[in-house]
C-alpha atoms as a PDB file:
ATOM      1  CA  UNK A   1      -3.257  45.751 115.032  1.00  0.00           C
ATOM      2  CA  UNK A   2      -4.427  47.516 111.628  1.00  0.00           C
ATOM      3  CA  UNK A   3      -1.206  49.098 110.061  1.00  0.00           C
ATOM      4  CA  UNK A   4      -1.753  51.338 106.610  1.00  0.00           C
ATOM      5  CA  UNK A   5       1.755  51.648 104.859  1.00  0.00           C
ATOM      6  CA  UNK A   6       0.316  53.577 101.597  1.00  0.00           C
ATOM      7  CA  UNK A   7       1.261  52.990  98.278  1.00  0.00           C
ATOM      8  CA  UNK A   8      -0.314  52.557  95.172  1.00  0.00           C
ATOM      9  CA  UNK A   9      -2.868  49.387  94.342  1.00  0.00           C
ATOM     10  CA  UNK A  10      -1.850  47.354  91.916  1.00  0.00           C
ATOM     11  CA  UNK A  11      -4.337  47.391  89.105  1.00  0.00           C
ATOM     12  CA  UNK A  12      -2.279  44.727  86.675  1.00  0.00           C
ATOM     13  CA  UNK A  13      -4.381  41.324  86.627  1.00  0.00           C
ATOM     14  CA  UNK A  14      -3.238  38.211  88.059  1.00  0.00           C
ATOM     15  CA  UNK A  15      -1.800  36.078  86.314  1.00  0.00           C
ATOM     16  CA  UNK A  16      -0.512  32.110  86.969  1.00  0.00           C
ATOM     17  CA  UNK A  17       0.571  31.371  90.444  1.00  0.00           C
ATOM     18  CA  UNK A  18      -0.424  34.650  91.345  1.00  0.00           C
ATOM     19  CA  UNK A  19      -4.546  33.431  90.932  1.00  0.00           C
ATOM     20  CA  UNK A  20      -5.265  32.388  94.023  1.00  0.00           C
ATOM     21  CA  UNK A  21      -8.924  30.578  93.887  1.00  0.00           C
ATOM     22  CA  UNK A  22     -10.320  26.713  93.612  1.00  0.00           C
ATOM     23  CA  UNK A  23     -11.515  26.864  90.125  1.00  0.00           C
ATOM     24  CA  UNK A  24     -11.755  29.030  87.004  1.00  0.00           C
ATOM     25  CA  UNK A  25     -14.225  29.648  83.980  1.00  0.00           C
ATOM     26  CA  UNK A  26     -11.778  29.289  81.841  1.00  0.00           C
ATOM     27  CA  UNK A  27     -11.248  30.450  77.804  1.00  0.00           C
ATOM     28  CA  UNK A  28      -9.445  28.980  75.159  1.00  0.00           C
ATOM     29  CA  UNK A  29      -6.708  30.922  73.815  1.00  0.00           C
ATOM     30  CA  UNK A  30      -8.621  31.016  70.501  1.00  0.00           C
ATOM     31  CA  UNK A  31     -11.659  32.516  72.595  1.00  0.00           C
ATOM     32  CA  UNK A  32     -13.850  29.226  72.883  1.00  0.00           C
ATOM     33  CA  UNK A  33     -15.329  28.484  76.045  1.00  0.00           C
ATOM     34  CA  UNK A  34     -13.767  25.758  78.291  1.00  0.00           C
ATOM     35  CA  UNK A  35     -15.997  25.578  80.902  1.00  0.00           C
ATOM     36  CA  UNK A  36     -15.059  25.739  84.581  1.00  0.00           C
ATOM     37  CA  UNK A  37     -12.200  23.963  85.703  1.00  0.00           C
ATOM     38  CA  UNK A  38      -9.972  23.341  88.731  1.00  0.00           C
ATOM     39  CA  UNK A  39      -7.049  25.924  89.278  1.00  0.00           C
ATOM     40  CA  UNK A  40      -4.467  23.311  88.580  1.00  0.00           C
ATOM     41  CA  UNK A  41      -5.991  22.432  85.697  1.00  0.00           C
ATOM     42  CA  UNK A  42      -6.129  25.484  83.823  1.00  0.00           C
ATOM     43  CA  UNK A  43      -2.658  25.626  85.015  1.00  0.00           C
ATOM     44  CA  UNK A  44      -1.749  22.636  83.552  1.00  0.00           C
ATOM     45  CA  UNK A  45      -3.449  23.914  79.946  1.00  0.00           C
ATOM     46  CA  UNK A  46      -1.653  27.206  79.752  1.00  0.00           C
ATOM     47  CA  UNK A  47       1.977  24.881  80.699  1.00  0.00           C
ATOM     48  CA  UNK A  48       1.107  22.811  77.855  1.00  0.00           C
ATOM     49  CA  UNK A  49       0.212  25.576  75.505  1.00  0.00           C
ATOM     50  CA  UNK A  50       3.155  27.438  76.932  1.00  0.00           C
ATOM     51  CA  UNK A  51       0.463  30.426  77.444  1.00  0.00           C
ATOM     52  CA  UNK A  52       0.231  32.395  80.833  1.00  0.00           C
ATOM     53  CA  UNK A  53      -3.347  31.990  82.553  1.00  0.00           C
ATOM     54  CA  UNK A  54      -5.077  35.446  83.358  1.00  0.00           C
ATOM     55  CA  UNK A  55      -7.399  36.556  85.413  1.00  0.00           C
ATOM     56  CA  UNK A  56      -9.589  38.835  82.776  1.00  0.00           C
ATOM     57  CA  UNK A  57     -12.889  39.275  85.594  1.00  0.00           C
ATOM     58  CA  UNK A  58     -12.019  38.699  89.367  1.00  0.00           C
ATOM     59  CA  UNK A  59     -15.227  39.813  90.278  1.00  0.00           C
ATOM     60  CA  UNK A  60     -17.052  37.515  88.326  1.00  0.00           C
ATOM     61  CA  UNK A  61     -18.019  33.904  90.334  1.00  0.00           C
ATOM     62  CA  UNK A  62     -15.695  31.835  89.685  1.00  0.00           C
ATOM     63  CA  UNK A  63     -13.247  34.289  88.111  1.00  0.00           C
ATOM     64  CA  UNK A  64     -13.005  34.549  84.569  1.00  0.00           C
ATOM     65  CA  UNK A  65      -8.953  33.751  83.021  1.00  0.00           C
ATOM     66  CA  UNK A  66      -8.056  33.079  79.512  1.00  0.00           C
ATOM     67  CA  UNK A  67      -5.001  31.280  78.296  1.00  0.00           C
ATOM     68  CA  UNK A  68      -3.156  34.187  76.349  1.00  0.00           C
ATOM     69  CA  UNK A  69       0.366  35.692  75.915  1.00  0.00           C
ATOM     70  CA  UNK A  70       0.754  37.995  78.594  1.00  0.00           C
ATOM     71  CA  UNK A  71       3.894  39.644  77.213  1.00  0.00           C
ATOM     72  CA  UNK A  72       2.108  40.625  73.527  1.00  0.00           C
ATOM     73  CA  UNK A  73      -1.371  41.597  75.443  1.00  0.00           C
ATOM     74  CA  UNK A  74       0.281  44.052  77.658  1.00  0.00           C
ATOM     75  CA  UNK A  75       2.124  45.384  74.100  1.00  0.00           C
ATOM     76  CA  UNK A  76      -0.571  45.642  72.582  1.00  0.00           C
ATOM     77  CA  UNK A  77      -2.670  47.645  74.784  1.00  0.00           C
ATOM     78  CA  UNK A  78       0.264  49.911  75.469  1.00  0.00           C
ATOM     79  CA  UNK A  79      -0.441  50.584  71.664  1.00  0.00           C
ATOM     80  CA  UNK A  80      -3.627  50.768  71.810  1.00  0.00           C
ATOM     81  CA  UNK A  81      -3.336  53.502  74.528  1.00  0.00           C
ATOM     82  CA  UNK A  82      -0.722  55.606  72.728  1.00  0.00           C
ATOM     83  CA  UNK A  83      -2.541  55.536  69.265  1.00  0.00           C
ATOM     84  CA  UNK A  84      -5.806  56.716  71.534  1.00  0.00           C
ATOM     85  CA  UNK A  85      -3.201  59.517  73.224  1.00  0.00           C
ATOM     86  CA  UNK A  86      -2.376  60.532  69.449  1.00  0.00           C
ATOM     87  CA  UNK A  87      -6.003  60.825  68.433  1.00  0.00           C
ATOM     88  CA  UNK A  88      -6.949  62.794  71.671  1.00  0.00           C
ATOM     89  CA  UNK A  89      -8.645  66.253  70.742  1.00  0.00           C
ATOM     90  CA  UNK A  90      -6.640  68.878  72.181  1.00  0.00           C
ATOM     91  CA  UNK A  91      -9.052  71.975  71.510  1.00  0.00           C
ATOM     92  CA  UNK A  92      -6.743  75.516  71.446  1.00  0.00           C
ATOM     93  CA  UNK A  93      -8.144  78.814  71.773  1.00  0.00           C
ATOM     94  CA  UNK A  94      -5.827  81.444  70.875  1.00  0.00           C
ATOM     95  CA  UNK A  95      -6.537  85.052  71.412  1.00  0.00           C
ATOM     96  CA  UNK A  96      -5.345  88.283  68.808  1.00  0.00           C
ATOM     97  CA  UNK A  97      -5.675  91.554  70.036  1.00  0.00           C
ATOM     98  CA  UNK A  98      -6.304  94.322  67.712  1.00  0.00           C
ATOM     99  CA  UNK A  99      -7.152  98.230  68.411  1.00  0.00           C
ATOM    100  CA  UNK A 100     -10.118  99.640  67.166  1.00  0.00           C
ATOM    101  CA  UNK A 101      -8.207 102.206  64.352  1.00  0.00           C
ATOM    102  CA  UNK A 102      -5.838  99.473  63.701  1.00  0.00           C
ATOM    103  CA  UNK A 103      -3.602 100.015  60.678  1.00  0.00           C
ATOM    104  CA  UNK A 104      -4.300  98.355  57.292  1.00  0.00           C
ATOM    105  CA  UNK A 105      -1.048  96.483  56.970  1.00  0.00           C
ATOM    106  CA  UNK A 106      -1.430  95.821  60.916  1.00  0.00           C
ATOM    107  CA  UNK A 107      -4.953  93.754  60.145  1.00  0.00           C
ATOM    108  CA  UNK A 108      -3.990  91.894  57.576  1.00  0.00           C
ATOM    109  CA  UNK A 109      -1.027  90.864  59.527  1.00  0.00           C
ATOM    110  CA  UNK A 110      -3.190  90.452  62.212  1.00  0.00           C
ATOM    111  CA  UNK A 111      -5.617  88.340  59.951  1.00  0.00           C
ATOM    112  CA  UNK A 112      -3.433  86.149  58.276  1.00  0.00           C
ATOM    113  CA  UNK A 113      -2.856  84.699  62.086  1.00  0.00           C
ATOM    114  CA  UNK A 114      -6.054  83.978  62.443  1.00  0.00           C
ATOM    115  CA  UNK A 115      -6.356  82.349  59.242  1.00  0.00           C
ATOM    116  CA  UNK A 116      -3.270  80.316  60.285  1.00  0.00           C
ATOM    117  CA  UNK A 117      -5.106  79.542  63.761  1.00  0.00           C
ATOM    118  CA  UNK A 118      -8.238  78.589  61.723  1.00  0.00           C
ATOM    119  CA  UNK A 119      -6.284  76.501  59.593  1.00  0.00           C
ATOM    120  CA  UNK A 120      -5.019  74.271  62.225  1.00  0.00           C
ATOM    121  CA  UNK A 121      -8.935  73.623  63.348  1.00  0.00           C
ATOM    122  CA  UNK A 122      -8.290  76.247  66.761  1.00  0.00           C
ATOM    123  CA  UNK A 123     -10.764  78.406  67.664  1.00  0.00           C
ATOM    124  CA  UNK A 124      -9.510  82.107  68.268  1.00  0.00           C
ATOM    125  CA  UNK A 125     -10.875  84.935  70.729  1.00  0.00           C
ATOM    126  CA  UNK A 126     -10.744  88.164  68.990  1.00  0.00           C
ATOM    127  CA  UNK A 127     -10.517  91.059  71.304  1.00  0.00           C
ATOM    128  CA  UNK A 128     -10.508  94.755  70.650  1.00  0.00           C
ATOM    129  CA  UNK A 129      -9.233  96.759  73.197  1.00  0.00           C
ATOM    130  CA  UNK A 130     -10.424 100.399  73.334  1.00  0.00           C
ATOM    131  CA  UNK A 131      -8.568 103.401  75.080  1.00  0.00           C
ATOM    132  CA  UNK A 132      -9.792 106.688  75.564  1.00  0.00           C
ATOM    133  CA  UNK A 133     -12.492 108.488  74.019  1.00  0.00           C
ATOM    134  CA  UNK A 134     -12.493 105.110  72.414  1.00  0.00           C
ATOM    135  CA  UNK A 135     -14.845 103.823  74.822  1.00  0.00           C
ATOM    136  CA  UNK A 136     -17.811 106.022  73.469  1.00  0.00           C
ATOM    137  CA  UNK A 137     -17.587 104.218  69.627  1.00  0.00           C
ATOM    138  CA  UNK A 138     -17.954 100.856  70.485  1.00  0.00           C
ATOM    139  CA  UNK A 139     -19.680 100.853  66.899  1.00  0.00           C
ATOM    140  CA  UNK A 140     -15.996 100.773  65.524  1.00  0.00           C
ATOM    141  CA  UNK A 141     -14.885  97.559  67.088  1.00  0.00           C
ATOM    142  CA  UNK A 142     -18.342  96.063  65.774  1.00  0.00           C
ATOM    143  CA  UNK A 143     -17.474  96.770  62.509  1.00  0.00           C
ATOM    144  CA  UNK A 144     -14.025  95.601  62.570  1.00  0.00           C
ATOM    145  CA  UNK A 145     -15.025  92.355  63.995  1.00  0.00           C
ATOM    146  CA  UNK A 146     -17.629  91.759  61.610  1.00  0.00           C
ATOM    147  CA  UNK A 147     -15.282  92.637  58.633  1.00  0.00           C
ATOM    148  CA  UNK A 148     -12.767  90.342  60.150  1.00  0.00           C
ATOM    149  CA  UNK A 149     -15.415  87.752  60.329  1.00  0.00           C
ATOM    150  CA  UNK A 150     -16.392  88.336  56.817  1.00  0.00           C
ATOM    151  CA  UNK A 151     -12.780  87.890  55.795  1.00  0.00           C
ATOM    152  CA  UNK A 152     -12.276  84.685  56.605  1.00  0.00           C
ATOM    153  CA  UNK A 153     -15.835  83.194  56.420  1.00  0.00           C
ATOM    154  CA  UNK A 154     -14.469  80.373  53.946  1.00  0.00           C
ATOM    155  CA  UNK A 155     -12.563  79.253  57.035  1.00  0.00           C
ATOM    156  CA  UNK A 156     -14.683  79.803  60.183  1.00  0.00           C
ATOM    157  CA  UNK A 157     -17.979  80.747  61.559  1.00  0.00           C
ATOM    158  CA  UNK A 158     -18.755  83.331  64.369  1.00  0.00           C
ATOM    159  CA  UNK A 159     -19.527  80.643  67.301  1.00  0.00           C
ATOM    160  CA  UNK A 160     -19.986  84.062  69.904  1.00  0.00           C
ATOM    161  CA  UNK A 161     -21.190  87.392  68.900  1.00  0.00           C
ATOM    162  CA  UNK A 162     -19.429  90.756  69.863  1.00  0.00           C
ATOM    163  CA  UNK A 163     -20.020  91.073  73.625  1.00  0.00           C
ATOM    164  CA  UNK A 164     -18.951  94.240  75.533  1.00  0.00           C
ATOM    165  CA  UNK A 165     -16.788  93.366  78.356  1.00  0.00           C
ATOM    166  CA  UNK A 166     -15.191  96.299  80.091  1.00  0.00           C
ATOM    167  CA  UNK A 167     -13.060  98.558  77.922  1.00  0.00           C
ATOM    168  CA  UNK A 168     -12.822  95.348  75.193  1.00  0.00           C
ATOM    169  CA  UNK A 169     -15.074  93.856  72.758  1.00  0.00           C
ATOM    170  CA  UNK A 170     -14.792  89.942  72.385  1.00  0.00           C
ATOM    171  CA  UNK A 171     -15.887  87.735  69.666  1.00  0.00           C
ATOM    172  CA  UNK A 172     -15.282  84.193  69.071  1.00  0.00           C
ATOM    173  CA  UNK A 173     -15.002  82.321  65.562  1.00  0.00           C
ATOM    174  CA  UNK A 174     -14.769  78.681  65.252  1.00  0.00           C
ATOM    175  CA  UNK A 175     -13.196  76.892  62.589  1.00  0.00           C
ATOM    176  CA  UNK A 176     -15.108  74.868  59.821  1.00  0.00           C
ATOM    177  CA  UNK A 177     -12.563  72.073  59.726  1.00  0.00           C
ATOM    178  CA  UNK A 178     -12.163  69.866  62.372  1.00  0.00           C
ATOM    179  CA  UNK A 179      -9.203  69.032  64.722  1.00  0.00           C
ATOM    180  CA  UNK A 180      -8.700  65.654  63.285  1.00  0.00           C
ATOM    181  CA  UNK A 181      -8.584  66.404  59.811  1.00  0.00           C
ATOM    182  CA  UNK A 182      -6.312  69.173  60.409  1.00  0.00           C
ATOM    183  CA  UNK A 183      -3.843  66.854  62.136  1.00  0.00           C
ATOM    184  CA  UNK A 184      -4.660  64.028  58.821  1.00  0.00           C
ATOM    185  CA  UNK A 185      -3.659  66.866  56.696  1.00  0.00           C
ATOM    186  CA  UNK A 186      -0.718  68.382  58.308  1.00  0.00           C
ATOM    187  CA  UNK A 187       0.755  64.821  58.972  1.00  0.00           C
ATOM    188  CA  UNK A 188       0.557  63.917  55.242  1.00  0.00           C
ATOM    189  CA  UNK A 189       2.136  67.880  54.437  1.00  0.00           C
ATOM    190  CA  UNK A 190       5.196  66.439  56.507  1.00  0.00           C
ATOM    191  CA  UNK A 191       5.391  62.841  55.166  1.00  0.00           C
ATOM    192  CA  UNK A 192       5.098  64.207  51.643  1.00  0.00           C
ATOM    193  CA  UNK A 193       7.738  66.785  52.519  1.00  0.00           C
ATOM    194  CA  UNK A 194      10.028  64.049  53.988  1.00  0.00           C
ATOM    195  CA  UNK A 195       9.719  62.204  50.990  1.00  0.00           C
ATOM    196  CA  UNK A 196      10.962  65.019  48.663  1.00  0.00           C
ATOM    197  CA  UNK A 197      14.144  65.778  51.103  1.00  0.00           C
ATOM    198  CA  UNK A 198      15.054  61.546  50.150  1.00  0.00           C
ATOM    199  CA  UNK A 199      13.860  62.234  47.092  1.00  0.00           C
ATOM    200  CA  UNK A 200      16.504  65.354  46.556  1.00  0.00           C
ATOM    201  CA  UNK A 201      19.772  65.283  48.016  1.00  0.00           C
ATOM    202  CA  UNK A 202      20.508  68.452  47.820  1.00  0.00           C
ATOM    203  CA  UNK A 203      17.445  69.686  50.212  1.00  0.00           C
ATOM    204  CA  UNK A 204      18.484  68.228  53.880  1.00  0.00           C
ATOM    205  CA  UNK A 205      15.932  66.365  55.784  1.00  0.00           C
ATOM    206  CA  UNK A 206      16.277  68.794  58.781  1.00  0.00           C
ATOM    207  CA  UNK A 207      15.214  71.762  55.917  1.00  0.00           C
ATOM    208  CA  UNK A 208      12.075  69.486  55.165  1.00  0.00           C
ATOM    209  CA  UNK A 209      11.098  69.131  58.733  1.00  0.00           C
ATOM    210  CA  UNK A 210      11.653  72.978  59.555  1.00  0.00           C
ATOM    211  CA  UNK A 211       9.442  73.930  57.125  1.00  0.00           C
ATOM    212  CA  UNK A 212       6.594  72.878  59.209  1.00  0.00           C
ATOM    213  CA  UNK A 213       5.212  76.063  59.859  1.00  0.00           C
ATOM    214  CA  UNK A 214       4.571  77.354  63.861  1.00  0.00           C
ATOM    215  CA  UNK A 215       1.055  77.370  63.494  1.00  0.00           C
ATOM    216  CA  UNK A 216       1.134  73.205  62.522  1.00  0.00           C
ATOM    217  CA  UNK A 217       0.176  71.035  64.650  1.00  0.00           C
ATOM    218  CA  UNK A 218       2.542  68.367  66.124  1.00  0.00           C
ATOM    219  CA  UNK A 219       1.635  64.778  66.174  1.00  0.00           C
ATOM    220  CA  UNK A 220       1.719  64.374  69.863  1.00  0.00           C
ATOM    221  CA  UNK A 221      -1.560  66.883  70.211  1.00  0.00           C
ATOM    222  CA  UNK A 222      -4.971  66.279  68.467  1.00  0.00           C
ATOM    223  CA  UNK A 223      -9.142  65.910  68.032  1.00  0.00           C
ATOM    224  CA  UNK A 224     -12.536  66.947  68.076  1.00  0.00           C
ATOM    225  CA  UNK A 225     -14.636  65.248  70.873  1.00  0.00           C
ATOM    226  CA  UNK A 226     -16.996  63.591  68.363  1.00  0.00           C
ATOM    227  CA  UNK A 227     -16.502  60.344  69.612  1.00  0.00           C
ATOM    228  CA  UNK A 228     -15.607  59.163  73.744  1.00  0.00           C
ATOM    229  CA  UNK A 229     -12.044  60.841  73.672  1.00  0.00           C
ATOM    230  CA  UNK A 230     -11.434  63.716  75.758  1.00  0.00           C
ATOM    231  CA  UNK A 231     -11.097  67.051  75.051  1.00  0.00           C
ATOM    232  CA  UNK A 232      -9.199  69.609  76.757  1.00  0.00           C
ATOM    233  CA  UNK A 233      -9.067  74.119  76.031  1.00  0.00           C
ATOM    234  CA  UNK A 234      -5.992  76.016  76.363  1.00  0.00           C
ATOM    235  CA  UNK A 235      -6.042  79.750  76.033  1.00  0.00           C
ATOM    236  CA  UNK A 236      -2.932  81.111  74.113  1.00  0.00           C
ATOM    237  CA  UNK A 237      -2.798  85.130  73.491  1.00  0.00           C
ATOM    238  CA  UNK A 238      -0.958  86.176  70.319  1.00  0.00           C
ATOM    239  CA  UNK A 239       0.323  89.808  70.609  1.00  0.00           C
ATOM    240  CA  UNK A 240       1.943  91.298  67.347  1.00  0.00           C
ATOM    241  CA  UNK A 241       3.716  94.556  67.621  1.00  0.00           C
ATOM    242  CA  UNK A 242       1.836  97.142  65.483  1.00  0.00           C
ATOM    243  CA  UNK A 243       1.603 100.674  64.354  1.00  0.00           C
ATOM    244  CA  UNK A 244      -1.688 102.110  65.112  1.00  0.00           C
ATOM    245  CA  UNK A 245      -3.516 105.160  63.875  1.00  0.00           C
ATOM    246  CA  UNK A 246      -3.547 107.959  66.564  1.00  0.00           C
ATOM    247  CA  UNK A 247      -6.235 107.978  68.479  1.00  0.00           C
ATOM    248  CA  UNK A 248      -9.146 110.364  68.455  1.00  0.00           C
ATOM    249  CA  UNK A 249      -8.850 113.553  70.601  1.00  0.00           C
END
């Protein structure tokens, strides 16, 4: 009788005694192409290299193994894998909320976080959320929106015009640089800044690290899907307290 137990399939190849077929095409540990060759005798070859023998295409007929160093390939694609992790776009869209008769300091408060956001190669949702009489100037949220656009212009582009939705009015800007080059750029701002703490005694290295600013980006997240990588969106909303101007009666 059929029993399932469960559990995960292995998907590591096999590897020595573990290859479990009459004979092997079989590749040199330089590459070059043996041939096909007994079981036992590939064996033999990786014993007297003092190599393992791998099974690099069981589907293939006979399977395909290489003479290699099992230990170092497995290290070396664990590598291979983080360095792709560290390279993976991680695509942010933060949101800022701002009132239609915002106050002056208020927006360029509000402003310099988006040019932080657009710094850091995030895209950021700008939403202006009427109340009231509000709701019948819907020209006043245009204009801010388009003045905020015009402010930072040098650092983004509007990727979605100002849509009505509801009682708000949502744009979207994107930033001009990319993901990746803000990570190159913010991970060079933190080596060079590391290098002036050893440089000066008198500065500690945890003051040099802390001056990495909220809106950096760490090393662990990053990139823009121009390539195969992945890319993943995250919403964040950034609220800052502000005065406002009274509203219309």
């Amino acid at each position: 009788m059929w029993c399932y137990r469960g559990g995960s399939i292995s998907t590591e190849p096999r590897i020595n005694d573990r290859i479990r077929v009459p004979e092997v095409r079989l590749v040199g540990p330089s590459g070059e192409q043996v041939g096909i060759v007994p079981l036992a005798k590939a064996l033999e070859l990786a014993q007297e290299y003092d190599l393992d023998l791998v099974e690099v295409a069981a589907s293939a007929r006979p399977p395909v193994c290489k003479l290699m160093d099992y230990g170092k390939f497995k290290y070396e694609s664990a590598m291979k894998a983080r360095e792709a992790r560290k390279n993976q776009a991680h695509t942010v869209i933060k949101e800022m909320k701002l009132r239609p008769k915002i106050d002056p300091h208020d927006y360029d408060t509000k402003k310099g976080h988006v040019v932080r956001f657009l710094k850091q190669g995030d895209k950021v949702k700008i939403t202006i959320m009427f109340r009231g009489r509000e709701q019948s100037r819907p020209e006043l949220g245009y204009r801010l929106l388009q003045r905020l656009a015009s402010d930072v212009e040098d650092l983004g582009f509007i990727e979605s015009n100002p849509k009505q939705d509801g009682r708000n009015m949502i744009m979207v800007l994107g930033p001009h640089k990319k993901k990746t080059e803000a990570m190159a750029e913010a991970r060079e701002a933190q080596a060079a800044r590391k290098a002036e703490a050893k440089a000066n005694p008198g500065r500690s290295q945890n003051a040099a690290d802390g001056e990495i600013a909220d809106g950096e980006i760490a090393d662990s997240e990053t990139t823009e899907a121009e390539t195969t990588e992945a890319e993943t969106a995250e919403v964040e909303t950034v609220e800052v307290e502000t005065a406002e101007a009274p509203a219309e009666a």
